[in-house]
N, C-alpha and C. Protein backbone atom coordinates (compact mmCIF):
# COMPACT_ATOMS: atom_id res chain seq x y z
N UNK A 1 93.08 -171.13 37.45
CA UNK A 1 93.59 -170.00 36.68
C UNK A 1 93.09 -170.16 35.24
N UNK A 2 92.78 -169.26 34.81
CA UNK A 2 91.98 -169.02 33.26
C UNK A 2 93.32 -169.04 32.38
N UNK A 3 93.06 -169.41 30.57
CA UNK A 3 94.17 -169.71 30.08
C UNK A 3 94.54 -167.75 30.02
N UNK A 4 93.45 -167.20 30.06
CA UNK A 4 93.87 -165.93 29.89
C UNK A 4 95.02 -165.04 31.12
N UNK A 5 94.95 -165.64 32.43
CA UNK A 5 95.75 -165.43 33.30
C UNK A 5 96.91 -166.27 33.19
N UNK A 6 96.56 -167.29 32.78
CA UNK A 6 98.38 -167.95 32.34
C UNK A 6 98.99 -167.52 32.13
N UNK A 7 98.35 -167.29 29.99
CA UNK A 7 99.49 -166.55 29.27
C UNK A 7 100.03 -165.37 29.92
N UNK A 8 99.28 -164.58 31.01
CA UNK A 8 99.05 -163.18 31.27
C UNK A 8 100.91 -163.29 32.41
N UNK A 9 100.67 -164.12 32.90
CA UNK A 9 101.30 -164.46 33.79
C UNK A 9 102.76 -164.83 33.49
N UNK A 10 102.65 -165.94 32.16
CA UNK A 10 103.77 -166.38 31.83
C UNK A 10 104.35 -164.87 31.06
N UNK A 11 103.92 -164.25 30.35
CA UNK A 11 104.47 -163.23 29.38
C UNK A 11 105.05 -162.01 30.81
N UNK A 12 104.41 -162.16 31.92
CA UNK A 12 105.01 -161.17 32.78
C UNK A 12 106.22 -161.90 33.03
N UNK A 13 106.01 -163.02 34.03
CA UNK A 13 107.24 -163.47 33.98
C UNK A 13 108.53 -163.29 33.24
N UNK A 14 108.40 -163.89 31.94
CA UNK A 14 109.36 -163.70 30.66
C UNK A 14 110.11 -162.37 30.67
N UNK A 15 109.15 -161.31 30.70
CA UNK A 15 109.56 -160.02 29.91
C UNK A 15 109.16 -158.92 31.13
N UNK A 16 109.07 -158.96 32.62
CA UNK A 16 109.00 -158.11 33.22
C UNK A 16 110.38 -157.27 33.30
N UNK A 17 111.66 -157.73 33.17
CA UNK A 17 112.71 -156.68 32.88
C UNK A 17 112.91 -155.41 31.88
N UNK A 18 112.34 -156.56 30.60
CA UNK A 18 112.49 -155.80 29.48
C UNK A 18 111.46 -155.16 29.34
N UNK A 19 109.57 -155.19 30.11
CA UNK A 19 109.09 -154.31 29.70
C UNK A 19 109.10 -152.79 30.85
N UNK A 20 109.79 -152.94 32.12
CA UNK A 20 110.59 -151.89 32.94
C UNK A 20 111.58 -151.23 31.81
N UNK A 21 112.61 -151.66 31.36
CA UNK A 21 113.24 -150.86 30.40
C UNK A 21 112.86 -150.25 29.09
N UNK A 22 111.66 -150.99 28.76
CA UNK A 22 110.71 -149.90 27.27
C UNK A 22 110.13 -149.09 28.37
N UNK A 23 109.29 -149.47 29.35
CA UNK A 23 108.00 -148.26 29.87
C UNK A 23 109.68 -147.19 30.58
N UNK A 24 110.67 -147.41 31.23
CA UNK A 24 111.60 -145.82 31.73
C UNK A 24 112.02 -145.73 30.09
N UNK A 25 112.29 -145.50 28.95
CA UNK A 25 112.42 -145.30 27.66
C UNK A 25 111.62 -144.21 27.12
N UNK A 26 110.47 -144.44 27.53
CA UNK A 26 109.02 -143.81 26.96
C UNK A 26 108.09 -142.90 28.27
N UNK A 27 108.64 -142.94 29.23
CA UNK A 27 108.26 -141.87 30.62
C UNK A 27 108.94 -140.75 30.86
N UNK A 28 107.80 -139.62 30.80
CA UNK A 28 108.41 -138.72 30.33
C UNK A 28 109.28 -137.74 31.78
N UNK A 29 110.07 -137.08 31.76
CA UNK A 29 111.03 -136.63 32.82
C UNK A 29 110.21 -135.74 33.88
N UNK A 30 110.56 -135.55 34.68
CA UNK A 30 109.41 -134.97 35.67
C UNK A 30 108.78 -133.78 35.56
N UNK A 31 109.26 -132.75 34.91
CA UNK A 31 108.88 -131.42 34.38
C UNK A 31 107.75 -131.87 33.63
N UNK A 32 108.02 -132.66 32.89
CA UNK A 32 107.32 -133.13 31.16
C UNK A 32 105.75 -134.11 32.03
N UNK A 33 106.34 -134.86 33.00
CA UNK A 33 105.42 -135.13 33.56
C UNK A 33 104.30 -134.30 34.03
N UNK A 34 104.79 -133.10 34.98
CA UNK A 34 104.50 -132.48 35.22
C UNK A 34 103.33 -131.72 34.17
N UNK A 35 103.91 -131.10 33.54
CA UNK A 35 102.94 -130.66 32.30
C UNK A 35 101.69 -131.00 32.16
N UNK A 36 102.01 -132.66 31.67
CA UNK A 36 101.15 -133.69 31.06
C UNK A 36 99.84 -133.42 32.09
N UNK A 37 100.27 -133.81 33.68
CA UNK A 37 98.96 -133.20 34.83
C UNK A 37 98.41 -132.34 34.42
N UNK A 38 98.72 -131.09 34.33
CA UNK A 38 98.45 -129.80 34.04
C UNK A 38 97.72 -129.83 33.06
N UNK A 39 98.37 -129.94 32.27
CA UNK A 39 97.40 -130.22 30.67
C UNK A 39 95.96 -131.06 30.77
N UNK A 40 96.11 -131.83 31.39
CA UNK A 40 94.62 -132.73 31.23
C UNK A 40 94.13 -132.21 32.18
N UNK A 41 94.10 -131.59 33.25
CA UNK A 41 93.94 -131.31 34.24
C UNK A 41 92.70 -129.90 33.88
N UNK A 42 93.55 -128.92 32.92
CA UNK A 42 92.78 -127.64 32.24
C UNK A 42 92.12 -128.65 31.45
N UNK A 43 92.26 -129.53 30.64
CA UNK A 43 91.16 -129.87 29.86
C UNK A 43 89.73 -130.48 30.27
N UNK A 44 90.49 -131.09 31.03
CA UNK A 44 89.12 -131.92 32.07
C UNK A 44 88.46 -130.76 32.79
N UNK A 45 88.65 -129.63 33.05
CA UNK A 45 88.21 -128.19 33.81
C UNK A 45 87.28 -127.93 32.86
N UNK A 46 87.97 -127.65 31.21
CA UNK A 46 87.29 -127.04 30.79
C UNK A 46 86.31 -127.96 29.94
N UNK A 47 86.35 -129.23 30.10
CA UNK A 47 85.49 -130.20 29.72
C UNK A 47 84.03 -130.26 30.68
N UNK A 48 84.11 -130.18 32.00
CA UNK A 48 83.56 -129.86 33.12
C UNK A 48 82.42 -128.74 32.79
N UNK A 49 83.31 -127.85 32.49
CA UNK A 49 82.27 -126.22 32.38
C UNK A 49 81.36 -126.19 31.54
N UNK A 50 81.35 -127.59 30.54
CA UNK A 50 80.65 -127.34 29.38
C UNK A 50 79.95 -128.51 29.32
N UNK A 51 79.64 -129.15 30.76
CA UNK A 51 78.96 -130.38 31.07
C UNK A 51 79.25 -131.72 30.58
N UNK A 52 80.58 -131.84 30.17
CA UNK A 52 81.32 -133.22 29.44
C UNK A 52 81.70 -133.78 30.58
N UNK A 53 81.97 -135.30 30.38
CA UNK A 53 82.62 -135.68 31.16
C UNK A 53 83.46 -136.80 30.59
N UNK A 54 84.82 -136.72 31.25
CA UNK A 54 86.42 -137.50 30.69
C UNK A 54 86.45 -138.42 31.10
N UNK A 55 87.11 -139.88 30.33
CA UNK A 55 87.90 -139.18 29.01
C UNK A 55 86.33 -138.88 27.82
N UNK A 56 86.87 -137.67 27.32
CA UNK A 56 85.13 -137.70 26.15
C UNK A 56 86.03 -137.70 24.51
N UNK A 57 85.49 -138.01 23.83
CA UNK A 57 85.83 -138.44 22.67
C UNK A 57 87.15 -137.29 21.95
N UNK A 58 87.80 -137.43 20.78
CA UNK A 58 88.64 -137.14 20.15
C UNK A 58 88.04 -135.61 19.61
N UNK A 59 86.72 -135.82 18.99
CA UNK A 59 85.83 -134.77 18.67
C UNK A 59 86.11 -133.71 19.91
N UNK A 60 85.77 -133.52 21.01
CA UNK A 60 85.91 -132.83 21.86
C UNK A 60 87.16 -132.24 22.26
N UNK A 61 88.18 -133.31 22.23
CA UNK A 61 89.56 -132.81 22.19
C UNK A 61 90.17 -131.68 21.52
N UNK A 62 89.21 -131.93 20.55
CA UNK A 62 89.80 -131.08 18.71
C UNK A 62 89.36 -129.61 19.25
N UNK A 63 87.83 -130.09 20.24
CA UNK A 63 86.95 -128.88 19.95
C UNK A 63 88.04 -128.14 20.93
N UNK A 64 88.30 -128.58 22.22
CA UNK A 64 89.41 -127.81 23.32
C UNK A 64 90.40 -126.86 22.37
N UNK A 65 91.19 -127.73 21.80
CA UNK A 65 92.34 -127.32 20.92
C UNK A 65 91.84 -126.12 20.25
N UNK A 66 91.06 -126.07 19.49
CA UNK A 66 90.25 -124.91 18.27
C UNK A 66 89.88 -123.71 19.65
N UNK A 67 89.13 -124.24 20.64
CA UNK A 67 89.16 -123.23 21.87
C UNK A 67 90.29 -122.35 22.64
N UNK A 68 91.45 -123.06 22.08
CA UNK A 68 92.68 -122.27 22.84
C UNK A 68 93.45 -122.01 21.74
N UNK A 69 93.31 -122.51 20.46
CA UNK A 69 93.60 -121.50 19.38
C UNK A 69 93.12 -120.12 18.75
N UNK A 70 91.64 -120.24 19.42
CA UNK A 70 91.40 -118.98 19.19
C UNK A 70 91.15 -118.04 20.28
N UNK A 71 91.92 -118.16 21.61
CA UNK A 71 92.38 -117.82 22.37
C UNK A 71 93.83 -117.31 22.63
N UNK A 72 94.32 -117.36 21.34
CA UNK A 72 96.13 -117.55 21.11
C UNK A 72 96.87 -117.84 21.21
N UNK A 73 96.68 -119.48 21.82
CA UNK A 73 97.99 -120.50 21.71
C UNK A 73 98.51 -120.74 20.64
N UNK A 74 99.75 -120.89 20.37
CA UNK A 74 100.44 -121.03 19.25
C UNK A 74 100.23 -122.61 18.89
N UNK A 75 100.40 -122.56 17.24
CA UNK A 75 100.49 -124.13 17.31
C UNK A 75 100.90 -125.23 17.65
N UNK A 76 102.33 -124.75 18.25
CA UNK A 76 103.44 -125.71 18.74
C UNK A 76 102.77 -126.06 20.14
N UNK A 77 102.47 -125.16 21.46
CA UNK A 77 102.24 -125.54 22.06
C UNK A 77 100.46 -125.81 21.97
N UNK A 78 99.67 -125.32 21.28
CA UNK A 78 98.28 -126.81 21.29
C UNK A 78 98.99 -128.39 20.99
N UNK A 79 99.97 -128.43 19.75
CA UNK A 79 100.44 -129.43 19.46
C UNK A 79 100.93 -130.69 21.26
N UNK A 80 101.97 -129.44 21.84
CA UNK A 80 102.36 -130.14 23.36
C UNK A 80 101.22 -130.92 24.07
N UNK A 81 100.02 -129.84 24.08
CA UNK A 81 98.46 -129.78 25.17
C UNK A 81 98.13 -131.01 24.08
N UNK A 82 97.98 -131.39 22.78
CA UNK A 82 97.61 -132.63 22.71
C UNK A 82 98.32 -133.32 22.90
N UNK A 83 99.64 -133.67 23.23
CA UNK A 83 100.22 -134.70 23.10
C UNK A 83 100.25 -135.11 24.76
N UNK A 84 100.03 -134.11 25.60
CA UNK A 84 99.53 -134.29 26.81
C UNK A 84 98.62 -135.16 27.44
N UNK A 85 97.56 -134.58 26.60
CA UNK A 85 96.57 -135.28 26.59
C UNK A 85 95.92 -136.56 26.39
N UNK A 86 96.94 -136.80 24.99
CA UNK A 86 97.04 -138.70 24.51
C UNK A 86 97.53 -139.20 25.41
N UNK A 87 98.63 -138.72 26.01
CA UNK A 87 99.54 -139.37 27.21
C UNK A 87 98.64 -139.71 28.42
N UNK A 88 97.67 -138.73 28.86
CA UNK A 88 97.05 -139.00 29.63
C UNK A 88 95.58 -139.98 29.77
N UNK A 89 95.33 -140.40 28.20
CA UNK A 89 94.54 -141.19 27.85
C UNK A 89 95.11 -142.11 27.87
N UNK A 90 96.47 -142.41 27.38
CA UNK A 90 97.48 -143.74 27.67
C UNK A 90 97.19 -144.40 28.67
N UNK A 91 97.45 -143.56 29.43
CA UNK A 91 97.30 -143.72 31.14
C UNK A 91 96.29 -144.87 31.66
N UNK A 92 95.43 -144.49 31.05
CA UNK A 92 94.04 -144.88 31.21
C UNK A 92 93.58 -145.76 30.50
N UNK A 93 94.20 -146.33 29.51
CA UNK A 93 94.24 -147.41 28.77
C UNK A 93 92.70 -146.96 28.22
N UNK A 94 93.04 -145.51 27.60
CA UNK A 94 91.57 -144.94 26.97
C UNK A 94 92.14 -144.28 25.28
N UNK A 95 91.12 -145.08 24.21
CA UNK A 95 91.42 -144.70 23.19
C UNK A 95 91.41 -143.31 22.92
N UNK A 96 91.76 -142.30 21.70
CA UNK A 96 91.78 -141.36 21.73
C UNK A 96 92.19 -141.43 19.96
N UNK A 97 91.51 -141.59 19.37
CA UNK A 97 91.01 -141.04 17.73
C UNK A 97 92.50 -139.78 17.37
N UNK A 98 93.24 -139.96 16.39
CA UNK A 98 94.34 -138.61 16.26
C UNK A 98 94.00 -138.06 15.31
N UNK A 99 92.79 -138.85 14.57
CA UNK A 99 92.56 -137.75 13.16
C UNK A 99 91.74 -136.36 13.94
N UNK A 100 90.47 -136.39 14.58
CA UNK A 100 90.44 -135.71 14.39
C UNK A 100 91.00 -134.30 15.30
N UNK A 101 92.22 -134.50 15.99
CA UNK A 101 93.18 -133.62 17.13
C UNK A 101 94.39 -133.55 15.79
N UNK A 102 94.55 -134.25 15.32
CA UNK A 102 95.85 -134.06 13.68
C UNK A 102 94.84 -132.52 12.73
N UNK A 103 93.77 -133.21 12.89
CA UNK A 103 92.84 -132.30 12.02
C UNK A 103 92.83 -130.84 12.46
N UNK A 104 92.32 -131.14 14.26
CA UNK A 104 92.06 -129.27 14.79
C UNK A 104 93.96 -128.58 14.25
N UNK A 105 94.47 -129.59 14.80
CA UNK A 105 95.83 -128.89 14.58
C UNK A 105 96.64 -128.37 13.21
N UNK A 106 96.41 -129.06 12.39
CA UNK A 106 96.14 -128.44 10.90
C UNK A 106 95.43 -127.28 10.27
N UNK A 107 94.62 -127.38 10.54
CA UNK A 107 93.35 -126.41 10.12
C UNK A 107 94.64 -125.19 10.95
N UNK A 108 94.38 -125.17 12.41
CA UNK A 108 95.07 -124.28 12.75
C UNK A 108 96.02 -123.32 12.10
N UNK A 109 97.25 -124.44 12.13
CA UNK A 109 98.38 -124.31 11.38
C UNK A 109 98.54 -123.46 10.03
N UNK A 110 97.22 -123.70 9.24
CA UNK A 110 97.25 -123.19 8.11
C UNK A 110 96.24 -121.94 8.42
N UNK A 111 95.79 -122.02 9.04
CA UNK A 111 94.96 -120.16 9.08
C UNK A 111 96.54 -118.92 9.96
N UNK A 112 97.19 -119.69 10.48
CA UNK A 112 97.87 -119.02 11.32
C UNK A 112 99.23 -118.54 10.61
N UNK A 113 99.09 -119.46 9.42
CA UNK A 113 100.41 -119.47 8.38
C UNK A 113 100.76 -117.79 8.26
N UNK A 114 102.21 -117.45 8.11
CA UNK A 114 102.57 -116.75 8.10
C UNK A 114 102.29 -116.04 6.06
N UNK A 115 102.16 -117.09 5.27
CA UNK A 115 102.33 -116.81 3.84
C UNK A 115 100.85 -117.41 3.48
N UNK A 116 99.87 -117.16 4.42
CA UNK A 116 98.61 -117.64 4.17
C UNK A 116 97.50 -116.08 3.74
N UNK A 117 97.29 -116.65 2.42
CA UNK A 117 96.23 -115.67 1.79
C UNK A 117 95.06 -115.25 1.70
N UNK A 118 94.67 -114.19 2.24
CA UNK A 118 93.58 -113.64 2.40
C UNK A 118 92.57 -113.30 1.94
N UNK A 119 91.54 -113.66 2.29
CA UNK A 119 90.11 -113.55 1.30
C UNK A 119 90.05 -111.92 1.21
């Protein structure tokens, strides 16, 4: 056994209770689950159509988001569809960059502003 499977081993040992009670803490309820499929599910579709292939970078994410904002999703729910999405990169023990998905969602936010001024 490698020292890397030891520790790997001993830290399961130790803390397999307590890390069952953080991961049901942080899993989301079955509806919400539900979603989360859905959500990556259209993204990876529409990642597909445009010859990408998942997981593809943060850049691309942003670009989805900006695609269904100007399609007329509201901000709150692009906000959900990314948070979907991280979740589903979680999953996958796949990084996922938030500046620039913080960024599409901003930009948004502020063209969509209700007290936002017009050129």
């Amino acid at each position: 056994m490698t020292a890397e499977q030891e520790v790997e081993a001993t830290v399961n040992r130790i803390l397999a209770d307590w890390i069952t009670v953080e991961h049901a803490k942080t899993w989301p309820e079955p509806a919400e689950l539900e979603f989360c499929r859905e959500a990556y599910r259209d993204f990876a579709e529409w990642a597909e159509s445009y010859g990408l292939r998942v997981p593809a970078s943060a850049n691309i994410v942003a670009g989805y988001l900006l695609e269904l904002a100007a399609d007329g999703v509201p901000v709150a729910d692009l906000a959900h569809v990314a948070d979907a999405i991280a979740f589903h990169y979680s999953l996958n023990r796949a990084y996922l960059a938030p500046e620039p998905i913080s960024a599409a969602l901003a930009l948004v936010a502020s063209q969509m502003a209700p007290d936002r001024v017009l050129n």
